[in-house]
N, C-alpha and C. Protein backbone atom coordinates (compact mmCIF):
# COMPACT_ATOMS: atom_id res chain seq x y z
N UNK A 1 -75.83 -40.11 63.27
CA UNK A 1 -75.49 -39.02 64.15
C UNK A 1 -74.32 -39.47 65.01
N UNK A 2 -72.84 -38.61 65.35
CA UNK A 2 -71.97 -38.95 66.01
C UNK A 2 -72.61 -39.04 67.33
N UNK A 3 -71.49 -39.64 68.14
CA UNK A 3 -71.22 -39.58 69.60
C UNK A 3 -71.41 -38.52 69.99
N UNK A 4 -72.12 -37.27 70.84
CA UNK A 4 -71.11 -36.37 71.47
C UNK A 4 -70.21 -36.58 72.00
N UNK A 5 -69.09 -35.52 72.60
CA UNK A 5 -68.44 -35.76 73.94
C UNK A 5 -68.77 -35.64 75.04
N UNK A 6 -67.92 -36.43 76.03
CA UNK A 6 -68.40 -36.88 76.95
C UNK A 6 -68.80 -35.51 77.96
N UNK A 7 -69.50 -35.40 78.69
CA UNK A 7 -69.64 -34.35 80.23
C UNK A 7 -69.27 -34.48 81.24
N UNK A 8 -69.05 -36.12 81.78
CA UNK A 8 -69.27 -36.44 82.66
C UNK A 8 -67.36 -36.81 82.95
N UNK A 9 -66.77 -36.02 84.41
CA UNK A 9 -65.36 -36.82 84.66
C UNK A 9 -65.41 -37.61 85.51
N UNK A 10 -64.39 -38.38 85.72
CA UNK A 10 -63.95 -39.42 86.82
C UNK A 10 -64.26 -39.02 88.11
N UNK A 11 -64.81 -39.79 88.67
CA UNK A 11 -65.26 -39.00 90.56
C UNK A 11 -64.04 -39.22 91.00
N UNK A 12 -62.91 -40.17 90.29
CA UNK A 12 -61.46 -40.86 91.18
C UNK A 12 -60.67 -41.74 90.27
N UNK A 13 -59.40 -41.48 90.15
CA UNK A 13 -58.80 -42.38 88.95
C UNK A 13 -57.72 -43.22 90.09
N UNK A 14 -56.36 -44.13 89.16
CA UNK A 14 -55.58 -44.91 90.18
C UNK A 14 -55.00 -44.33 89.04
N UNK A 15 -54.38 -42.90 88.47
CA UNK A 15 -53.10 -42.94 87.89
C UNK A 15 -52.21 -43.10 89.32
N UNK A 16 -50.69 -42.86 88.61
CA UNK A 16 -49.46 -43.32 89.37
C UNK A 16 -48.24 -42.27 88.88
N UNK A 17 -47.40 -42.23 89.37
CA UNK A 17 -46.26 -41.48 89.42
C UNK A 17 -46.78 -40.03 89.00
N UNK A 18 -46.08 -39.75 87.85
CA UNK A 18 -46.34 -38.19 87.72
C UNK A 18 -47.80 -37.51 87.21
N UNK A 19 -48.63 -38.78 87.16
CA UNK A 19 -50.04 -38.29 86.80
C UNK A 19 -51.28 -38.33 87.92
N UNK A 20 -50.37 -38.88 88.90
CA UNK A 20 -51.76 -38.55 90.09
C UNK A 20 -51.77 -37.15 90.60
N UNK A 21 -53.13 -37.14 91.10
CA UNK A 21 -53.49 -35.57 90.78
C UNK A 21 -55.32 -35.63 92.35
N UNK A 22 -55.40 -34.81 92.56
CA UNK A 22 -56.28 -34.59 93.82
C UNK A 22 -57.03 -35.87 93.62
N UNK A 23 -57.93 -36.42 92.61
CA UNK A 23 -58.91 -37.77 92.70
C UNK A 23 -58.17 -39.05 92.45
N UNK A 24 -56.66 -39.40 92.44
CA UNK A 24 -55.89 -40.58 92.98
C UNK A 24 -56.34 -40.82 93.93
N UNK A 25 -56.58 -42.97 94.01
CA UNK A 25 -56.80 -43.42 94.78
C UNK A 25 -56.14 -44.80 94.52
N UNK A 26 -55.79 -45.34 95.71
CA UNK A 26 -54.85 -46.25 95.12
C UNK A 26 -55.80 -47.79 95.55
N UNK A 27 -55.76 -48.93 94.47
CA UNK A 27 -55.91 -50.26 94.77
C UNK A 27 -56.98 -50.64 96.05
N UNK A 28 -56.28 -50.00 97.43
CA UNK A 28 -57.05 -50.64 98.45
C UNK A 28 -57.78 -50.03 98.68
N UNK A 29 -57.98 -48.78 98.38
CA UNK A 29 -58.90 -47.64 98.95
C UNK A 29 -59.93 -47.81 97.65
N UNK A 30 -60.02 -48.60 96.57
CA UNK A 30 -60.68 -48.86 95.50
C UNK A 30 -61.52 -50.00 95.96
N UNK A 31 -60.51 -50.59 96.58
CA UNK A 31 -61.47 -52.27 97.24
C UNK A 31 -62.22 -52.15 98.23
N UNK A 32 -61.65 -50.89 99.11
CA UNK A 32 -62.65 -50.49 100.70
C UNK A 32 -64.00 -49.64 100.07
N UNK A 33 -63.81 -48.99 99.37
CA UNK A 33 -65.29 -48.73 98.84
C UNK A 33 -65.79 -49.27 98.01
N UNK A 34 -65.20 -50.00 97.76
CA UNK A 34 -66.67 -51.48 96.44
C UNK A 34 -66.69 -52.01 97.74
N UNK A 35 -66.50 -52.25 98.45
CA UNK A 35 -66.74 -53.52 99.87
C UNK A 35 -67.90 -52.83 100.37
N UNK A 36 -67.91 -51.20 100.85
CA UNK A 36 -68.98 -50.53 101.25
C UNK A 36 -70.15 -50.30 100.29
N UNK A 37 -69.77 -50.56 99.16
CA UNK A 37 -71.16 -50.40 98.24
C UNK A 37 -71.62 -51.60 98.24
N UNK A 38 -71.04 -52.81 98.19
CA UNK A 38 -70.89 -54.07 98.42
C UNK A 38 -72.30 -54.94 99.38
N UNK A 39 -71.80 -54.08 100.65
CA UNK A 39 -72.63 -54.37 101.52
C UNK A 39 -73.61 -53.78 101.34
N UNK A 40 -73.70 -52.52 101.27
CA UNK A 40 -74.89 -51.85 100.92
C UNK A 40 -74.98 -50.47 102.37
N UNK A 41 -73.52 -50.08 102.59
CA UNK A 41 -73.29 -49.36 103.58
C UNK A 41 -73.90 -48.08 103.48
N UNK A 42 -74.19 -47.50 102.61
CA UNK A 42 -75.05 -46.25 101.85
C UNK A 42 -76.24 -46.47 102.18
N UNK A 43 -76.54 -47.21 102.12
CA UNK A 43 -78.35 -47.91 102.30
C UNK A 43 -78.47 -47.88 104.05
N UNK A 44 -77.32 -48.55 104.77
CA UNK A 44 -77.87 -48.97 106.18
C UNK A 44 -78.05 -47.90 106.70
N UNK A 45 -76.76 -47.29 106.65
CA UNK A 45 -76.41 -45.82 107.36
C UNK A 45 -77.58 -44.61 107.29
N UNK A 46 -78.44 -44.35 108.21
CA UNK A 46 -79.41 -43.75 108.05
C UNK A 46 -78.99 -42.35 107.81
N UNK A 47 -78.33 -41.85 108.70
CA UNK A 47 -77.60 -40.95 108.42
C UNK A 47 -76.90 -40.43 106.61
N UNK A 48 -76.34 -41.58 106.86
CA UNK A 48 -75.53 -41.27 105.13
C UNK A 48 -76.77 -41.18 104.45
N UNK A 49 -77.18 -42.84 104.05
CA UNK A 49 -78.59 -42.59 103.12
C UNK A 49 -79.57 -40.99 103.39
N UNK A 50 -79.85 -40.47 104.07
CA UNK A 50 -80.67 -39.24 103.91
C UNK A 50 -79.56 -38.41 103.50
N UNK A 51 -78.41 -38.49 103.30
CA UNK A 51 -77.67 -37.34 102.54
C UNK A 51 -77.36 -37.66 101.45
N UNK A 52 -77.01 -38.72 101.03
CA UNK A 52 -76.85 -39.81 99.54
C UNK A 52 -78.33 -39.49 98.62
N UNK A 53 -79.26 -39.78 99.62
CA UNK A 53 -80.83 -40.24 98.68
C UNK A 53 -80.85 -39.42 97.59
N UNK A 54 -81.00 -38.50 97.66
CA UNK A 54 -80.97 -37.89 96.11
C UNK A 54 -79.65 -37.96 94.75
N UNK A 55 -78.88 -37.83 95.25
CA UNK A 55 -77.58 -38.28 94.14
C UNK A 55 -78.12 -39.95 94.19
N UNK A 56 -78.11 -40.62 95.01
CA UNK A 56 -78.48 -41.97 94.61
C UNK A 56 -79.56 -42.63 94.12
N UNK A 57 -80.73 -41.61 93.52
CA UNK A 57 -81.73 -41.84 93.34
C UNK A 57 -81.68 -41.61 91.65
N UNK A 58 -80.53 -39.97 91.52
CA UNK A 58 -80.43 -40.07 90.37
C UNK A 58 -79.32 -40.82 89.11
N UNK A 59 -78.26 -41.52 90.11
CA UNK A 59 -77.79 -42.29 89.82
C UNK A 59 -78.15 -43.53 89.20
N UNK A 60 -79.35 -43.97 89.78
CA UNK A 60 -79.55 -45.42 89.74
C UNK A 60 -80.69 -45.07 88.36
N UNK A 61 -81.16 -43.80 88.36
CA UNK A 61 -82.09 -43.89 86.98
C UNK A 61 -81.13 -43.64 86.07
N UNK A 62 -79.82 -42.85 86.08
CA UNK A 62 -78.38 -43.33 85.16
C UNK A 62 -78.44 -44.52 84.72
N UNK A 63 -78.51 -45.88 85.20
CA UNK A 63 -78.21 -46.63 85.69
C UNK A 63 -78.94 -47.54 84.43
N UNK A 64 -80.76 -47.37 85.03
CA UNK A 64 -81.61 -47.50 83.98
C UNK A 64 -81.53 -47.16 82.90
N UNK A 65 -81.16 -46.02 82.77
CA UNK A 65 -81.06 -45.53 80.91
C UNK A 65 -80.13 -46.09 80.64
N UNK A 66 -78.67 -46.59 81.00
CA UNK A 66 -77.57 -46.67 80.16
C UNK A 66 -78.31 -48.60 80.06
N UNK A 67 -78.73 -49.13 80.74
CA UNK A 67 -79.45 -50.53 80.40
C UNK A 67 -80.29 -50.70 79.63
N UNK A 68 -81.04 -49.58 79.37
CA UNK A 68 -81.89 -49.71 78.11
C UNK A 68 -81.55 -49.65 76.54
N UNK A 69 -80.48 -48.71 76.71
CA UNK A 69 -79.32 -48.35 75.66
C UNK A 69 -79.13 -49.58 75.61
N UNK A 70 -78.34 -50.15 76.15
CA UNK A 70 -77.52 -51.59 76.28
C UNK A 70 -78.74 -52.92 75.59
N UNK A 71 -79.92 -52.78 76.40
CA UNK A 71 -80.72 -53.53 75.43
C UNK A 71 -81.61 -53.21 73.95
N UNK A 72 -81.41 -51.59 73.72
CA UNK A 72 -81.64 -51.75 72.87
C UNK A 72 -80.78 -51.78 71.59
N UNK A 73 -79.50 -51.67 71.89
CA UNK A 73 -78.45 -51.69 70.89
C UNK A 73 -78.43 -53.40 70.87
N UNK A 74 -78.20 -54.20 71.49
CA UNK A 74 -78.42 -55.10 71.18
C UNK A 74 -79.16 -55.51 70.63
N UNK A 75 -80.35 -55.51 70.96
CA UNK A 75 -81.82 -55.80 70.24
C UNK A 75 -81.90 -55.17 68.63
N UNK A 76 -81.37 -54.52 68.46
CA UNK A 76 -82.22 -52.91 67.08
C UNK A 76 -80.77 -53.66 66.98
N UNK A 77 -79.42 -53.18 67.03
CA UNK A 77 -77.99 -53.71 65.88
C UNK A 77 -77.00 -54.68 66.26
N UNK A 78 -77.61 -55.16 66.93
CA UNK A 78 -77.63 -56.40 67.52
C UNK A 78 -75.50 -56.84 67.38
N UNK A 79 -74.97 -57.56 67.23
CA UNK A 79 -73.41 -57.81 67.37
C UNK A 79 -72.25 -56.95 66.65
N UNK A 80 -73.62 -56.10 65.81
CA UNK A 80 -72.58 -55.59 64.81
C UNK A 80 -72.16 -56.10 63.25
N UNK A 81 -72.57 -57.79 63.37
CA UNK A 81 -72.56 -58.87 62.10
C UNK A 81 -73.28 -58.03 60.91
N UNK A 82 -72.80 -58.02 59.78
CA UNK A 82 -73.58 -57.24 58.30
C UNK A 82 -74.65 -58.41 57.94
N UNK A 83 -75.95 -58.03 58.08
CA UNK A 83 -76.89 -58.49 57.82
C UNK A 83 -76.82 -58.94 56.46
N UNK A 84 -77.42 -59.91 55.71
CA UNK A 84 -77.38 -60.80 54.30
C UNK A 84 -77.91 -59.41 53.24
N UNK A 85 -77.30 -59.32 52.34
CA UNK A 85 -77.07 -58.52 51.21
C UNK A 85 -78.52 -58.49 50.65
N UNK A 86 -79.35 -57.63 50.17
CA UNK A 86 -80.49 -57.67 50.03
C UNK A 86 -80.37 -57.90 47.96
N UNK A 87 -81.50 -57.43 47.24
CA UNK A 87 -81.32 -57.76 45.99
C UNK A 87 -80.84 -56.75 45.52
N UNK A 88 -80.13 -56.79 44.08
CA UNK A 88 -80.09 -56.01 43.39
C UNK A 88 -81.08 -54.48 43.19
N UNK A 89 -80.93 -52.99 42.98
CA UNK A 89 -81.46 -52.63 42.35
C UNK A 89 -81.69 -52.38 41.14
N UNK A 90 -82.46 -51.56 40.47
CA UNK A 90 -82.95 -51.29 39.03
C UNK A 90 -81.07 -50.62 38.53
N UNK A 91 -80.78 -50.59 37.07
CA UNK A 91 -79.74 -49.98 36.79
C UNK A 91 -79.52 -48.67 36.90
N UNK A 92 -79.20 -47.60 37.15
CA UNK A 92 -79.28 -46.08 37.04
C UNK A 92 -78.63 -45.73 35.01
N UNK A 93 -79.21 -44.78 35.20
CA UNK A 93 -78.69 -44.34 33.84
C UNK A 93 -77.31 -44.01 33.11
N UNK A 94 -76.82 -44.13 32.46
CA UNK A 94 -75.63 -44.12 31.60
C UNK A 94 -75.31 -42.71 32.01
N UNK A 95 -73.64 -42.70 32.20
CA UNK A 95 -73.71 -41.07 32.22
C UNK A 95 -72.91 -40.54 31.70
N UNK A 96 -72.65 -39.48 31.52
CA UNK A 96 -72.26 -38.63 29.82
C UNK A 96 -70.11 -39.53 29.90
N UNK A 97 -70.02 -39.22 28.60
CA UNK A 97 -68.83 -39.95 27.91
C UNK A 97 -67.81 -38.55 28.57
N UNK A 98 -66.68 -38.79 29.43
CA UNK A 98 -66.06 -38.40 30.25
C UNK A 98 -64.88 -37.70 29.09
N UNK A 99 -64.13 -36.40 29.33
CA UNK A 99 -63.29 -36.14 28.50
C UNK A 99 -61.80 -37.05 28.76
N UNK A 100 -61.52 -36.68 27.18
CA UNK A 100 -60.31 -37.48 27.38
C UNK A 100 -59.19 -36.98 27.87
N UNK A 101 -58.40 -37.72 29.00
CA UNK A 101 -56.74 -37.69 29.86
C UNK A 101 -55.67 -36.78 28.51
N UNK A 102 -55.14 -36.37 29.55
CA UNK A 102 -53.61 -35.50 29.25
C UNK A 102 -53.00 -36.97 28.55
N UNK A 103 -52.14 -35.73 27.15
CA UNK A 103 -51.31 -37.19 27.35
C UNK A 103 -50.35 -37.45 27.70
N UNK A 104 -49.89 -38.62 28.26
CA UNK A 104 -48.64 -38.65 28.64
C UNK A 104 -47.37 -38.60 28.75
N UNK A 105 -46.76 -38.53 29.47
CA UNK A 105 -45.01 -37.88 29.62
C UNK A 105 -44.71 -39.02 28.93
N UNK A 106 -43.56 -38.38 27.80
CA UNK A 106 -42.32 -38.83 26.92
C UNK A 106 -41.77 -39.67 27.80
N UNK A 107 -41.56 -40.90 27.15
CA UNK A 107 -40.82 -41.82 27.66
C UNK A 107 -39.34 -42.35 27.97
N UNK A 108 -38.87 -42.93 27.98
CA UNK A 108 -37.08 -42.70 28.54
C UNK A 108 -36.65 -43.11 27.01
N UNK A 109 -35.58 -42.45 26.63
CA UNK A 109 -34.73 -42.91 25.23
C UNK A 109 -34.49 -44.09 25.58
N UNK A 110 -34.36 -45.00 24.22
CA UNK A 110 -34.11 -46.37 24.26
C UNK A 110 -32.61 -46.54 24.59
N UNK A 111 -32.16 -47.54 24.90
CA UNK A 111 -30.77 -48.06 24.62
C UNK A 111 -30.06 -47.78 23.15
N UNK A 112 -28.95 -47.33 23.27
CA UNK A 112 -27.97 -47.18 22.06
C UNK A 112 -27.75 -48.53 21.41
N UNK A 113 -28.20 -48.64 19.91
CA UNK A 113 -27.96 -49.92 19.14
C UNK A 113 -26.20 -50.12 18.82
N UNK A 114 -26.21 -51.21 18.16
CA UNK A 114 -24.93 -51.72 17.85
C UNK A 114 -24.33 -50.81 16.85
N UNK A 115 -23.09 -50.78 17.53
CA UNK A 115 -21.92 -49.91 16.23
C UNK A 115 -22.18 -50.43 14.63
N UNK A 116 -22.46 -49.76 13.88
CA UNK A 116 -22.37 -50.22 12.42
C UNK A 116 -21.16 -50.24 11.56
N UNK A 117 -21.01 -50.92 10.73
CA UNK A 117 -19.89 -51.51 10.26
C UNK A 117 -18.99 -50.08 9.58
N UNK A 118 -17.61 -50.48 9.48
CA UNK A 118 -16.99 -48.90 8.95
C UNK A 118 -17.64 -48.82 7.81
N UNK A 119 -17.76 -47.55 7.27
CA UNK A 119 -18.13 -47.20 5.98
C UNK A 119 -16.72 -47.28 5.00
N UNK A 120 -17.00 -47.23 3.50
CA UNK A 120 -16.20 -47.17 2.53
C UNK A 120 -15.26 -45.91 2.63
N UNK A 121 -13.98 -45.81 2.46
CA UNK A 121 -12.99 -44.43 2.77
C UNK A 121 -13.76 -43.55 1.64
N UNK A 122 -13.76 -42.35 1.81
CA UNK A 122 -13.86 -41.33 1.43
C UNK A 122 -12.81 -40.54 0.17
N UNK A 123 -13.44 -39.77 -0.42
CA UNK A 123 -12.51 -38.81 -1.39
C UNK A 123 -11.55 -38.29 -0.99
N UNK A 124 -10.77 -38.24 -1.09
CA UNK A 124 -9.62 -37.30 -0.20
C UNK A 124 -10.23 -35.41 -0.27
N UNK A 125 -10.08 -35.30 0.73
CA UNK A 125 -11.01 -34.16 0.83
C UNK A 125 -10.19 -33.17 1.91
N UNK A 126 -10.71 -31.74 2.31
CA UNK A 126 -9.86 -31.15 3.56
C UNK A 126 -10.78 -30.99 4.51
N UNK A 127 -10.08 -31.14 6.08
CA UNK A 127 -10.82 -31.11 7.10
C UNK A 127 -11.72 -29.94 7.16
N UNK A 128 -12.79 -30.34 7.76
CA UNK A 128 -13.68 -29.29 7.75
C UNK A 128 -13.42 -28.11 8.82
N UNK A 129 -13.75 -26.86 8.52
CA UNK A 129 -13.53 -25.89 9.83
C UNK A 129 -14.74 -25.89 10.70
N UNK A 130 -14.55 -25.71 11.80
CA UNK A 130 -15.87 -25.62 12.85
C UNK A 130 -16.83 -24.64 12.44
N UNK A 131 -16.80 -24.08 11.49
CA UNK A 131 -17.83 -23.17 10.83
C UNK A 131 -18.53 -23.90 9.90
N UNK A 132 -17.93 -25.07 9.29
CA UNK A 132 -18.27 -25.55 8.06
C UNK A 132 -18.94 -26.70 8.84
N UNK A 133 -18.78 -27.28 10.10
CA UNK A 133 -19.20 -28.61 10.42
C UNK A 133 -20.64 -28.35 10.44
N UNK A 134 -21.43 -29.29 9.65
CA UNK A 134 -22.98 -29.37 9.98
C UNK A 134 -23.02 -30.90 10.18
N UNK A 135 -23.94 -31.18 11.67
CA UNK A 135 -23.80 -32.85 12.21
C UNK A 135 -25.40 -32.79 11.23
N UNK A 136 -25.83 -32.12 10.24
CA UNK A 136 -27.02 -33.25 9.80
C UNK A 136 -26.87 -34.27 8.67
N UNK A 137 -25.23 -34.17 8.20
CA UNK A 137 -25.10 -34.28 7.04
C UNK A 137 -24.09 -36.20 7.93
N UNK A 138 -24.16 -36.00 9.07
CA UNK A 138 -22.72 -36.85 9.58
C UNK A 138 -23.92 -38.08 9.53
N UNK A 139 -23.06 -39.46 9.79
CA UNK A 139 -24.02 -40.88 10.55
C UNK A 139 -25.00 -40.92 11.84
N UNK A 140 -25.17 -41.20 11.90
CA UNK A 140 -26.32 -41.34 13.00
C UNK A 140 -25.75 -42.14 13.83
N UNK A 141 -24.51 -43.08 13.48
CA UNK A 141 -24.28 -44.07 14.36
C UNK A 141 -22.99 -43.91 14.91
N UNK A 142 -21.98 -44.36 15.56
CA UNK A 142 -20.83 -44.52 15.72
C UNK A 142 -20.30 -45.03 14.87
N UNK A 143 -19.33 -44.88 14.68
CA UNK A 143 -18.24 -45.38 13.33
C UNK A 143 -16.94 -46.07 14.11
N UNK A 144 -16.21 -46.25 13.26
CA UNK A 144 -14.84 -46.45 13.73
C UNK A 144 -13.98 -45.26 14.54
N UNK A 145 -13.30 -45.31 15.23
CA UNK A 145 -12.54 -44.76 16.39
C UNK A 145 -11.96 -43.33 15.60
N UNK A 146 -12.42 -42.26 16.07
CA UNK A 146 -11.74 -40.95 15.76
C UNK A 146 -12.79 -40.20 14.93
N UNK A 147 -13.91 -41.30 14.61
CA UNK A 147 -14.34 -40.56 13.66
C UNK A 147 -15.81 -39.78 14.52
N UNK A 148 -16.32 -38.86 13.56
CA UNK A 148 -17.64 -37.68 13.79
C UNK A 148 -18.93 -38.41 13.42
N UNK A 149 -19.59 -38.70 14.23
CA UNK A 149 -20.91 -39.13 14.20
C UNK A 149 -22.01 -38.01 15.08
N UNK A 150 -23.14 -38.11 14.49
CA UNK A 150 -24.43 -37.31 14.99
C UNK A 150 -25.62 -37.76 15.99
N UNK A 151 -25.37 -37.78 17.61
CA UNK A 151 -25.92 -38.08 18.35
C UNK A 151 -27.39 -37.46 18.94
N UNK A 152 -28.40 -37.37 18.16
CA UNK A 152 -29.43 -36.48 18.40
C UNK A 152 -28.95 -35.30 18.39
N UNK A 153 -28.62 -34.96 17.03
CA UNK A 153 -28.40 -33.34 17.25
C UNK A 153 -26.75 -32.88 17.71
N UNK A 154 -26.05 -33.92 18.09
CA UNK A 154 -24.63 -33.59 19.25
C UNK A 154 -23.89 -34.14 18.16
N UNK A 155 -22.74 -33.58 18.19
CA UNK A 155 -21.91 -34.19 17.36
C UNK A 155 -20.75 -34.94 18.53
N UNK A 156 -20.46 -35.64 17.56
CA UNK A 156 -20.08 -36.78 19.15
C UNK A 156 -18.93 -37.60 18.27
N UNK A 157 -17.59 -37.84 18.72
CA UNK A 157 -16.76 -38.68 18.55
C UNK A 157 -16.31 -39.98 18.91
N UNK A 158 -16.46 -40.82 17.88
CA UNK A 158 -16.30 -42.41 18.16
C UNK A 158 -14.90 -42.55 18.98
């Protein structure tokens, strides 16, 4: 079970510059009343004490509960340290054969291999017209300089 939040505010803080606000109190006026609780000036003052007694009565059983807390968190979970690992349990059952993953994204094209050697000259023949060019019929590789090779599909000049 969480924490709640808290209910309870500050009776008096020591912010400073642009955050003090009506319950600022500064340093000495912090030390003049621990000095009066100190002594036990609440207590002597008959006067005060009969106007205190009840807030200070329920204070101090505050006081008690948050000490019991305190000993029993210590006591029951004591530093916080992870207690020694207890045994193994029994195995649980096998559970059903999981479907199989997408498959995966196409990988990057490899590096371009080495130029292959010129081929043997050709028939004497006439240039082809751009109607007539089909790259499935061309090398796959680069050739010698000027010439038409077939780059995946691209027709591509050495």
């Amino acid at each position: 079970m969480a924490l709640g939040d808290r209910k309870s505010s500050n009776i008096f803080n020591k912010n400073t510059g642009g955050s003090k606000d009506a319950k600022t109190i500064d340093t000495s006026k912090e030390t003049e009343i621990k000095n009066k609780f100190d002594n036990g000036d609440h207590i002597s003052d008959q006067g005060m004490f009969e106007n205190l007694a009840p807030v200070l009565y329920a204070i101090q059983q505050l006081t008690d509960d948050i000490e019991e807390l305190r000993r029993y968190i210590t006591a029951e979970v004591g530093d916080g340290a992870q207690a020694p690992q207890g045994p193994a349990g029994p195995k649980g059952d096998t559970g059903a054969t999981g479907a199989a993953g997408a498959d995966g994204a196409r990988g990057a094209d490899g590096a371009r291999g080495p130029a292959g050697a010129d081929g043997a000259d050709g028939a004497d023949g006439t240039t082809p017209t751009i109607t007539d060019l089909d790259g499935s019929r061309l090398p796959t590789r680069s050739g010698s300089r000027g010439t038409l090779w077939n780059d995946r599909g691209k027709v591509r000049v050495s």
